[in-house]
N, C-alpha and C. Protein backbone atom coordinates (compact mmCIF):
# COMPACT_ATOMS: atom_id res chain seq x y z
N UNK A 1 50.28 199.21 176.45
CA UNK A 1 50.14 199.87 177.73
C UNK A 1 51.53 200.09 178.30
N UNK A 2 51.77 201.32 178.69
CA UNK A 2 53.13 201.65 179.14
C UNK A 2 53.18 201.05 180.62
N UNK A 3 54.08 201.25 181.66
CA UNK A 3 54.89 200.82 182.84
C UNK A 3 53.94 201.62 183.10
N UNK A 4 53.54 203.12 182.88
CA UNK A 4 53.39 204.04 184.18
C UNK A 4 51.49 204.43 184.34
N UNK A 5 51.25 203.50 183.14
CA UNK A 5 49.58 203.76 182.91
C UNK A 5 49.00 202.93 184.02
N UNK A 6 47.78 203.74 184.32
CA UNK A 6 46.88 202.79 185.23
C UNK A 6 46.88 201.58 185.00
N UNK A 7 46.27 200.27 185.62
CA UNK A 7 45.64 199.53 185.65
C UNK A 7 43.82 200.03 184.65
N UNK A 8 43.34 199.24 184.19
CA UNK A 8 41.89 198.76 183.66
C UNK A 8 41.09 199.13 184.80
N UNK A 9 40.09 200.11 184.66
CA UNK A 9 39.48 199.49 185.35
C UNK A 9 38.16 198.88 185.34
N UNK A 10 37.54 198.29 186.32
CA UNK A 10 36.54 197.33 185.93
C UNK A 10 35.17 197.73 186.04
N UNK A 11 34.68 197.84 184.96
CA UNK A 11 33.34 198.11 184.58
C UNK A 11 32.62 197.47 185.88
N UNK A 12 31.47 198.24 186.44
CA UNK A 12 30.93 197.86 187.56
C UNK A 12 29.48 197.62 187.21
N UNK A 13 29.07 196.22 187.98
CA UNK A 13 28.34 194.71 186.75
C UNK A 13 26.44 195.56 187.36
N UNK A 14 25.91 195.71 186.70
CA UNK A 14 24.53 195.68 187.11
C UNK A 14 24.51 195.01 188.27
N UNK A 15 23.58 195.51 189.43
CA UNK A 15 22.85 195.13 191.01
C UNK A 15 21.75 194.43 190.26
N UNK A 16 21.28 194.32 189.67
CA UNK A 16 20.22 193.20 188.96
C UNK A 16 20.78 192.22 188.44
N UNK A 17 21.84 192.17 187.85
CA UNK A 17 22.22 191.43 187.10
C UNK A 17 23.08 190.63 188.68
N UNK A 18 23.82 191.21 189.36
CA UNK A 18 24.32 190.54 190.80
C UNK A 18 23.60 189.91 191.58
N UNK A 19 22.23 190.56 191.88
CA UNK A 19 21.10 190.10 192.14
C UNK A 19 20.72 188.78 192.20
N UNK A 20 20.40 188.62 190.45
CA UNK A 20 20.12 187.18 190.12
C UNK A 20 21.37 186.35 189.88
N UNK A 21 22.50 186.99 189.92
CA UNK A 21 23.63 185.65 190.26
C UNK A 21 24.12 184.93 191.17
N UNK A 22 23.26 185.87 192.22
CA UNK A 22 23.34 185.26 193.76
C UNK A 22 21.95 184.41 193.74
N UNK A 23 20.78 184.97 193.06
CA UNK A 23 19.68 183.77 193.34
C UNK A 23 20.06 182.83 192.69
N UNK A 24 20.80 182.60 191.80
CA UNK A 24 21.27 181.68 190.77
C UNK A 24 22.08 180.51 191.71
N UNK A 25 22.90 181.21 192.29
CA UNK A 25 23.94 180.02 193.06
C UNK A 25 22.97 179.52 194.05
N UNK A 26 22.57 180.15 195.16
CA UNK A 26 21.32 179.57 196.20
C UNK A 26 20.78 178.69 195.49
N UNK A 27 19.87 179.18 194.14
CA UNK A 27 19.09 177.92 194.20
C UNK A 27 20.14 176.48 193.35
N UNK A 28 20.60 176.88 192.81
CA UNK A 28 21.65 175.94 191.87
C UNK A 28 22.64 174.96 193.36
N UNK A 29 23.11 175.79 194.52
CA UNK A 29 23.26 174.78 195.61
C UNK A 29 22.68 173.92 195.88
N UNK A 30 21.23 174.83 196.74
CA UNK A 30 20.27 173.92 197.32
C UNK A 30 20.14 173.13 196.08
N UNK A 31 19.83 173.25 195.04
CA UNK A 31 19.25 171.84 194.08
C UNK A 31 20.52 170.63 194.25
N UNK A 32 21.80 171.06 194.13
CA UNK A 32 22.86 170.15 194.53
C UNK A 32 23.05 169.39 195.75
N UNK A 33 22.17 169.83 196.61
CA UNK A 33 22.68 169.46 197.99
C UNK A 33 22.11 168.77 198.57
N UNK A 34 19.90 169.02 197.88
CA UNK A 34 18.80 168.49 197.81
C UNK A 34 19.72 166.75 197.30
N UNK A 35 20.27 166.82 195.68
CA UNK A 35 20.31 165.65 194.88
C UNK A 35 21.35 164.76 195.68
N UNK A 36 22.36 165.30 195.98
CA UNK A 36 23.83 164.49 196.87
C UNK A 36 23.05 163.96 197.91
N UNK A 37 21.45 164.62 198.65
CA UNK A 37 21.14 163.81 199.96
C UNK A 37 19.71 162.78 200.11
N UNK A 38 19.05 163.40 198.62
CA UNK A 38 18.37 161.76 197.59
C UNK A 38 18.78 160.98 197.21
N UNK A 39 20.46 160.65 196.49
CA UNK A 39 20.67 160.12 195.66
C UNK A 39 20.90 158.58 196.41
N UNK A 40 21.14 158.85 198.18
CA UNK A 40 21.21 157.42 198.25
C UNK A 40 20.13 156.49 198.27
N UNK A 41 18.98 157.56 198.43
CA UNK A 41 17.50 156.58 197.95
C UNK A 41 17.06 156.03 197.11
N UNK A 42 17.95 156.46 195.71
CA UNK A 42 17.35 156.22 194.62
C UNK A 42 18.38 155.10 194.16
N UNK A 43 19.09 154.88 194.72
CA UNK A 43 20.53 154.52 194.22
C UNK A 43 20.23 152.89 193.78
N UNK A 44 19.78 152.81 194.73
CA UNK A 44 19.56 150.70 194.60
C UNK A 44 18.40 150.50 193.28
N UNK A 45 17.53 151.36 193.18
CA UNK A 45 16.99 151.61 191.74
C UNK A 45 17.82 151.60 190.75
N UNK A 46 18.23 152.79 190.65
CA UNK A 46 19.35 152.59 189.14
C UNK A 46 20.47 151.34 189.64
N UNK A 47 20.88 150.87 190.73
CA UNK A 47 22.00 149.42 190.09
C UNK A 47 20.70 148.54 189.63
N UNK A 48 19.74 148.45 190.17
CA UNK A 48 18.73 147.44 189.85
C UNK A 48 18.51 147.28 188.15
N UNK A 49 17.89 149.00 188.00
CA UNK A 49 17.71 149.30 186.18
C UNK A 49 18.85 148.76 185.33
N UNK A 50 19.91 149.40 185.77
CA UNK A 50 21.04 148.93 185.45
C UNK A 50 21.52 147.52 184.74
N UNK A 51 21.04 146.86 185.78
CA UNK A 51 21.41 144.93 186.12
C UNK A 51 20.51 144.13 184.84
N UNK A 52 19.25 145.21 184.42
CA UNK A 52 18.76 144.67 183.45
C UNK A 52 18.62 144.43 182.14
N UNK A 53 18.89 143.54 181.54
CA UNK A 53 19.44 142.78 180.10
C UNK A 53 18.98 144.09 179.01
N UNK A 54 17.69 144.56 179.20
CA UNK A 54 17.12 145.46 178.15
C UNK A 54 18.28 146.98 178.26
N UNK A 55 18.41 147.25 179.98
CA UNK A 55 19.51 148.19 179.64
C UNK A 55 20.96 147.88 179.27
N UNK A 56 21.38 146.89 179.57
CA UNK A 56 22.50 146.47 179.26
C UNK A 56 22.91 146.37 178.00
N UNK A 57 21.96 145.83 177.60
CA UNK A 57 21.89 145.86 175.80
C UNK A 57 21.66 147.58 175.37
N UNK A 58 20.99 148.50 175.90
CA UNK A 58 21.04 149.64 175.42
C UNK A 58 22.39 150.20 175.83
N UNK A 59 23.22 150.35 176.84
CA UNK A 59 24.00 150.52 177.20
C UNK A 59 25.23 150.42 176.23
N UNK A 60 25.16 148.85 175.49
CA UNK A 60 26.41 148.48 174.64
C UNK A 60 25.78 149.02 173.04
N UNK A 61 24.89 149.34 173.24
CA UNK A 61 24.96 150.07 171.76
C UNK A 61 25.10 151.32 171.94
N UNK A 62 24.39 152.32 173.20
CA UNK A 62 25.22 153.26 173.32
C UNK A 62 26.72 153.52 172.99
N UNK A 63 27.29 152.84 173.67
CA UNK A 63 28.57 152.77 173.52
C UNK A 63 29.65 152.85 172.55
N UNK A 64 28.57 152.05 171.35
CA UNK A 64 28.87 151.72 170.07
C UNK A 64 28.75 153.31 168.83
N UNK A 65 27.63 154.16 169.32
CA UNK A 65 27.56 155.27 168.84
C UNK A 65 28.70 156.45 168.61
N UNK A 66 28.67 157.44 167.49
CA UNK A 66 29.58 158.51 168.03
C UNK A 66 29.28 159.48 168.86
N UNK A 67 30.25 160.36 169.12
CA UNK A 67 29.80 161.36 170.12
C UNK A 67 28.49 162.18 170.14
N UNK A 68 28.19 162.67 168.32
CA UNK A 68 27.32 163.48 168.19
C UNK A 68 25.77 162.66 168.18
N UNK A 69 25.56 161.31 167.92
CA UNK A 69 24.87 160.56 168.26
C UNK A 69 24.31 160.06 169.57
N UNK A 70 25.08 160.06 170.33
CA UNK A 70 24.98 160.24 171.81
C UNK A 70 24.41 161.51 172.57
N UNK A 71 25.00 162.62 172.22
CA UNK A 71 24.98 163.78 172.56
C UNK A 71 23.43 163.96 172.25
N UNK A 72 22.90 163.31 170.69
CA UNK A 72 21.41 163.62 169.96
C UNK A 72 20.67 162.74 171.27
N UNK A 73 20.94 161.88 171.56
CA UNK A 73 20.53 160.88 172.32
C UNK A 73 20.18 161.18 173.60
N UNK A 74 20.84 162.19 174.55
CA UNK A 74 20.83 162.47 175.86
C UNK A 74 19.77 163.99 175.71
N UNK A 75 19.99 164.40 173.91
CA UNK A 75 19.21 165.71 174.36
C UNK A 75 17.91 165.25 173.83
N UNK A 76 17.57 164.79 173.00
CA UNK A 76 15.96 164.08 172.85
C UNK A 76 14.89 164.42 174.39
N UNK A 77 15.93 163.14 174.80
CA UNK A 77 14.44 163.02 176.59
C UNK A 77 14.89 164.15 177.19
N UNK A 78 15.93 164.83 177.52
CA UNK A 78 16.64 166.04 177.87
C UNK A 78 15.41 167.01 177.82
N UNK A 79 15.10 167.19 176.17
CA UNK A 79 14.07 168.46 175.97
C UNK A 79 12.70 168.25 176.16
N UNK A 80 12.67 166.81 176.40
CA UNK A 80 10.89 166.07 176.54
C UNK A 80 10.65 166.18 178.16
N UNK A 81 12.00 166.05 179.24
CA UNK A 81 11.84 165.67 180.63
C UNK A 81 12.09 167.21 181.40
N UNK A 82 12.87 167.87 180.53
CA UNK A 82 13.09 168.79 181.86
C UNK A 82 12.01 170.08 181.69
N UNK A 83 10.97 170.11 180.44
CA UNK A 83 9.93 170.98 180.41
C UNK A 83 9.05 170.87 181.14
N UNK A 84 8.68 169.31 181.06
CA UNK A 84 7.29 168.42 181.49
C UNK A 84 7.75 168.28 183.02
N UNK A 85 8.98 168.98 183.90
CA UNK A 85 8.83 169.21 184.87
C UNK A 85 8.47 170.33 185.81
N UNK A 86 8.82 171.21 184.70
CA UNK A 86 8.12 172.68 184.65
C UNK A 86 6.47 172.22 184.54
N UNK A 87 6.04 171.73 183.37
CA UNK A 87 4.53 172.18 183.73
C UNK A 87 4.30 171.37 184.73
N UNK A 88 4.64 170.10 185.57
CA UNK A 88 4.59 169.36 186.56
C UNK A 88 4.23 170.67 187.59
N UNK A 89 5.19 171.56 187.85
CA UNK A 89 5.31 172.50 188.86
C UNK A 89 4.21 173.20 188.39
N UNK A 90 4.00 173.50 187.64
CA UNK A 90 2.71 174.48 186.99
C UNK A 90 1.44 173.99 187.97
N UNK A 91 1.36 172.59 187.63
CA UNK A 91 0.08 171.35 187.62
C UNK A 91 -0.05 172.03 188.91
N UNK A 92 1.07 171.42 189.97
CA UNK A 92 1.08 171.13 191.70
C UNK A 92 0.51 172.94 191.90
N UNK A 93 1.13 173.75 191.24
CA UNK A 93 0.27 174.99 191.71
C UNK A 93 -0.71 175.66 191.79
N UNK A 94 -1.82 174.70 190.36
CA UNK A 94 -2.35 174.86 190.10
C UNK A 94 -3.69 174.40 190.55
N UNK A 95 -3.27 173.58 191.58
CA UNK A 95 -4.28 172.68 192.42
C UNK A 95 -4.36 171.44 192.35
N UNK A 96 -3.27 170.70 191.20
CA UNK A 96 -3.71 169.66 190.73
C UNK A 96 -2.60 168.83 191.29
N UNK A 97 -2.06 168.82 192.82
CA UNK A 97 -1.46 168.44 193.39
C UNK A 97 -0.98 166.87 192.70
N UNK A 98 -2.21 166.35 193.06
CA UNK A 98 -1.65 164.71 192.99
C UNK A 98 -1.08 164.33 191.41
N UNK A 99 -1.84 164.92 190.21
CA UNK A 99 -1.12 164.63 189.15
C UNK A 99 0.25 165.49 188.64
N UNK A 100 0.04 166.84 188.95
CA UNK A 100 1.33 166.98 189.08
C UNK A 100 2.61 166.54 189.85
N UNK A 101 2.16 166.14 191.25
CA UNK A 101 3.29 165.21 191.70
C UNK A 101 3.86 164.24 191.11
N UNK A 102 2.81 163.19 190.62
CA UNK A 102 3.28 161.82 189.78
C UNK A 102 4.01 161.79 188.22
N UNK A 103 3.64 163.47 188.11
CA UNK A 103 3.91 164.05 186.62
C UNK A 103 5.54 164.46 186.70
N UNK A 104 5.81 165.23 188.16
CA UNK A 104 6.98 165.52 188.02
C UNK A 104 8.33 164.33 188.97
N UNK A 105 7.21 162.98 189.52
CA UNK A 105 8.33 162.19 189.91
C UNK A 105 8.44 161.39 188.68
N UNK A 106 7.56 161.02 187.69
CA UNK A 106 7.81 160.28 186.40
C UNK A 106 8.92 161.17 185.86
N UNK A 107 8.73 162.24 185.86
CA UNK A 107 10.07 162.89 184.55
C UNK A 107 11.20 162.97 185.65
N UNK A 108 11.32 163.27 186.54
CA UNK A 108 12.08 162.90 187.27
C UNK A 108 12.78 161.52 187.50
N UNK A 109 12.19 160.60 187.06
CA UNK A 109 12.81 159.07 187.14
C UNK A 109 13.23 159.01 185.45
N UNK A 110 12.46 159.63 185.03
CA UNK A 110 12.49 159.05 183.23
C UNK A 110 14.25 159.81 183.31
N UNK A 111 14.80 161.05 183.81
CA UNK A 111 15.61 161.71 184.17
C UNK A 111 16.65 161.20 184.69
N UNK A 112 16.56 160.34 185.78
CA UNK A 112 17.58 159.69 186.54
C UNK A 112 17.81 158.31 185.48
N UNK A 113 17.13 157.75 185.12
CA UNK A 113 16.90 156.54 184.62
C UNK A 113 17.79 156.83 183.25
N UNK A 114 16.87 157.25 182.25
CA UNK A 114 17.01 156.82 180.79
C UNK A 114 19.12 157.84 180.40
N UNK A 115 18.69 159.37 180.76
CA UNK A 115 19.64 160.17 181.03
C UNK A 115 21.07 159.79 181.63
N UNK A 116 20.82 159.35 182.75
CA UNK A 116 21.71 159.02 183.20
C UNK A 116 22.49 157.75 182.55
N UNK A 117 21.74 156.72 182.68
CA UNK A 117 22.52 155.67 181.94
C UNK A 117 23.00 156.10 180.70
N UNK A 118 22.43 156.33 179.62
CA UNK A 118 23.01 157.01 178.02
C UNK A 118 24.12 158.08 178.36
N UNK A 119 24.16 158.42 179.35
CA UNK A 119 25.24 159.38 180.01
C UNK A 119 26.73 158.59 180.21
N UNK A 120 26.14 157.79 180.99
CA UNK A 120 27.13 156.70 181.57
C UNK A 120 27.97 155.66 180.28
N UNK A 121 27.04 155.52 179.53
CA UNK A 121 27.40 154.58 178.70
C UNK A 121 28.11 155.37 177.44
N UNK A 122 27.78 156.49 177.10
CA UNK A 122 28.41 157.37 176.18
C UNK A 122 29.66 158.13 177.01
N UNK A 123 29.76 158.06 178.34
CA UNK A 123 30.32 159.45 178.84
C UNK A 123 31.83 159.41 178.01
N UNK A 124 32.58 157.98 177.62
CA UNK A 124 33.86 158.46 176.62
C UNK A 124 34.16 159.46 175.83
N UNK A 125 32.50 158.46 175.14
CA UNK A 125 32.58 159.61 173.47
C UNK A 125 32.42 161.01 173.63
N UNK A 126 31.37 161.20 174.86
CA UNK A 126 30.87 162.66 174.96
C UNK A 126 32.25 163.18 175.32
N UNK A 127 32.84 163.21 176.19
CA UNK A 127 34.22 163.34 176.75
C UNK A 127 35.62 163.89 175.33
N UNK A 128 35.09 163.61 174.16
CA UNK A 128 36.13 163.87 173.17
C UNK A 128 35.36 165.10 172.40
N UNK A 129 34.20 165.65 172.99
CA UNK A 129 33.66 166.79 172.25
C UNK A 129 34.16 167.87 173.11
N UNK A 130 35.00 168.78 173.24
CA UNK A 130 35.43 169.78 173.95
C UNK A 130 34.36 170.66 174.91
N UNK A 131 33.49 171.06 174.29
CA UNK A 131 32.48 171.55 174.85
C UNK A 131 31.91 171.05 175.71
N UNK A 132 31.39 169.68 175.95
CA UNK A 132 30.99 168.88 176.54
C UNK A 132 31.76 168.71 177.74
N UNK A 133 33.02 168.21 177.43
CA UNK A 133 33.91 168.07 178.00
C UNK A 133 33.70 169.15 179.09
N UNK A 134 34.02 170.02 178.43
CA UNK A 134 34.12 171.81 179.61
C UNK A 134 32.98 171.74 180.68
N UNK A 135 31.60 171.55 180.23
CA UNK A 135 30.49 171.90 180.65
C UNK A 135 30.58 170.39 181.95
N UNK A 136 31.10 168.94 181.45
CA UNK A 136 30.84 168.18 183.09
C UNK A 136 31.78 168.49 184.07
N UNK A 137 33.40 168.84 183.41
CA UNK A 137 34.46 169.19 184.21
C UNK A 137 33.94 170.28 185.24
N UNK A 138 33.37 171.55 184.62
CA UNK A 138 33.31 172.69 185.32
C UNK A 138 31.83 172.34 186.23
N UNK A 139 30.58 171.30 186.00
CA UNK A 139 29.58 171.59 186.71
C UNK A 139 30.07 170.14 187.43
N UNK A 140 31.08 169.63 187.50
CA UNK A 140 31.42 168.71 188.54
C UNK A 140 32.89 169.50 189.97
N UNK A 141 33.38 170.14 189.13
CA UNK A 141 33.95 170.77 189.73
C UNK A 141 33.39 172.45 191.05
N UNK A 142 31.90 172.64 190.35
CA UNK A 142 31.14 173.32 190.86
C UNK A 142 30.38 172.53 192.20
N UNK A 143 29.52 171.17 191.81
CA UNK A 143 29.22 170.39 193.00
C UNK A 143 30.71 170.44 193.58
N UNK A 144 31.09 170.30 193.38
CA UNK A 144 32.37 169.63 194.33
C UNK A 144 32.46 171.21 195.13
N UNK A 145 32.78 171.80 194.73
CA UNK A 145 32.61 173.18 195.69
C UNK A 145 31.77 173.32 196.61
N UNK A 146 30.59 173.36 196.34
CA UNK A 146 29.56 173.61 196.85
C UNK A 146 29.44 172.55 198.11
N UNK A 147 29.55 171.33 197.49
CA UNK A 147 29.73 170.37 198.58
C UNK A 147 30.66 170.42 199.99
N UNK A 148 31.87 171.25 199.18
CA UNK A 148 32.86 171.28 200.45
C UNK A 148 32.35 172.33 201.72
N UNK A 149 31.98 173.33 200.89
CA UNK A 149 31.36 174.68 200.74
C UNK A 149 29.99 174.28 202.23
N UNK A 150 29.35 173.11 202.41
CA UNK A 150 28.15 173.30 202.94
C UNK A 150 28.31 172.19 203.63
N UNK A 151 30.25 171.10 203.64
CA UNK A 151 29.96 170.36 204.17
C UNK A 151 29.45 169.05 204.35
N UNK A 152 29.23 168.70 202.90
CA UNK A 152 28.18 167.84 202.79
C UNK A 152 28.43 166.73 202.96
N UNK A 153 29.79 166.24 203.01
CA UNK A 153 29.97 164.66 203.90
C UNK A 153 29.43 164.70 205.57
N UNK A 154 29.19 165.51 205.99
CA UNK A 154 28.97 166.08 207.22
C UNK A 154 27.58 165.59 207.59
N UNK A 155 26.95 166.40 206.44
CA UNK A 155 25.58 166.50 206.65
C UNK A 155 24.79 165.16 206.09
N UNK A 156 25.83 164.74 205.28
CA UNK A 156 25.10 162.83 205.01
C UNK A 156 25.58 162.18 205.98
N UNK A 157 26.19 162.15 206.78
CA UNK A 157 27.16 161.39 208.11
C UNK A 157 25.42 161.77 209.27
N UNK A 158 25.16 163.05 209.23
CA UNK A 158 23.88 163.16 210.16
C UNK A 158 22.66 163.04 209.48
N UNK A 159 22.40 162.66 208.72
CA UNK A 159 21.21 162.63 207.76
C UNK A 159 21.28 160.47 208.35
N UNK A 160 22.32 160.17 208.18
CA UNK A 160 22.56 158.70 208.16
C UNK A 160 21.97 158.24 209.44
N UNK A 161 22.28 159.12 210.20
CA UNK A 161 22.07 159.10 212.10
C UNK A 161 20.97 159.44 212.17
N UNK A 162 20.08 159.95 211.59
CA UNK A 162 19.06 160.60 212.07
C UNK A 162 18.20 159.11 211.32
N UNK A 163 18.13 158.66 210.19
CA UNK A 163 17.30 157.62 209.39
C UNK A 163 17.56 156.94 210.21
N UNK A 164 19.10 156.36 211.04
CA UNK A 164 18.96 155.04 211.86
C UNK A 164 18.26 155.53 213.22
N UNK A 165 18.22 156.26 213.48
CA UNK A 165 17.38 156.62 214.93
C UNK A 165 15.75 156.65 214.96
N UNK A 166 15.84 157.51 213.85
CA UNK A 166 14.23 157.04 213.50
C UNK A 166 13.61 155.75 213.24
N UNK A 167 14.70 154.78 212.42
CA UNK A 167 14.10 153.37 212.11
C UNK A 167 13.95 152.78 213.82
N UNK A 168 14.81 152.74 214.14
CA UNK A 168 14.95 152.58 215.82
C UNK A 168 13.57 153.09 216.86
N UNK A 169 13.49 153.85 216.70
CA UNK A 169 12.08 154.38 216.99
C UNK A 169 10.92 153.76 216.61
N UNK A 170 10.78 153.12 215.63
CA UNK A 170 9.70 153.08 215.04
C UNK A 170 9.07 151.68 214.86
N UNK A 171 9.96 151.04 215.33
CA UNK A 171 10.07 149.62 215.52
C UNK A 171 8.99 149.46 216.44
């Protein structure tokens, strides 16, 4: 390209395709913003799970695994939990409220629970697969946006105020 040639210019992206990259972030926030303002409910659960000998022991053999063993490991319940929360949602629409609820807080815990820890306990090894690597850097670096983005120490600082006012109340 010479000194005196245009600039490129930029192919202009499908309104459908823009469309759904804006529904994409909305809901991909809200799901972030939903989890950052559950997670302190759930939290004393997993140190609890945690604290226990059966995970602890899974934990140190995690540990003991290689990357791609780990990686097999997190996607197993991965492909068993995050379907069976789809038809969960199916269930609840379908009328079948109460078992789909219990359907999609079980895979939802089996999720926080089993996932997370094998996460935790592998995250080294996973950490030396590049790809991997890319994909927590960039979707931690994305919460982290989003978070700043909406505020969200803010909004757990009044979420905190509002649980102690209500307990206060209710007494």
């Amino acid at each position: 390209m010479a000194a005196t040639d245009p600039p490129p210019r930029r192919r202009a992206r499908n309104p459908l395709l823009r469309a759904l990259g804006l529904v994409f972030r909305i809901v991909a926030g809200a799901v972030i913003v939903l989890d950052e303002l559950v997670r302190p409910l759930y939290r004393p659960l997993l140190r609890w799970i945690a604290g226990l000998r059966l995970m602890q022991a899974l934990e140190r053999w995690v540990s003991s695994l290689s990357p791609y063993l780990v990686l097999v490991l997190i996607g197993v319940p991965y492909l068993v939990v995050e379907p069976l929360k789809f038809v969960a949602l199916l269930k609840i629409a379908d009328g079948h409220v109460k078992t789909g609820t219990i359907a999609f807080l079980l895979a939802h815990l089996v999720s926080f629970v089993l996932i997370e820890r094998i996460f935790t306990a592998g995250r080294t090894q996973l950490m030396t697969l590049r790809p991997v690597a890319w994909m927590v850097t960039t979707a931690a670096s994305v919460r982290d946006a989003i978070a700043a983005f909406v505020h969200l120490d803010r909004l757990k600082a009044r979420l905190r105020a509002l649980v102690r006012w209500a307990r206060m109340h209710m007494r």
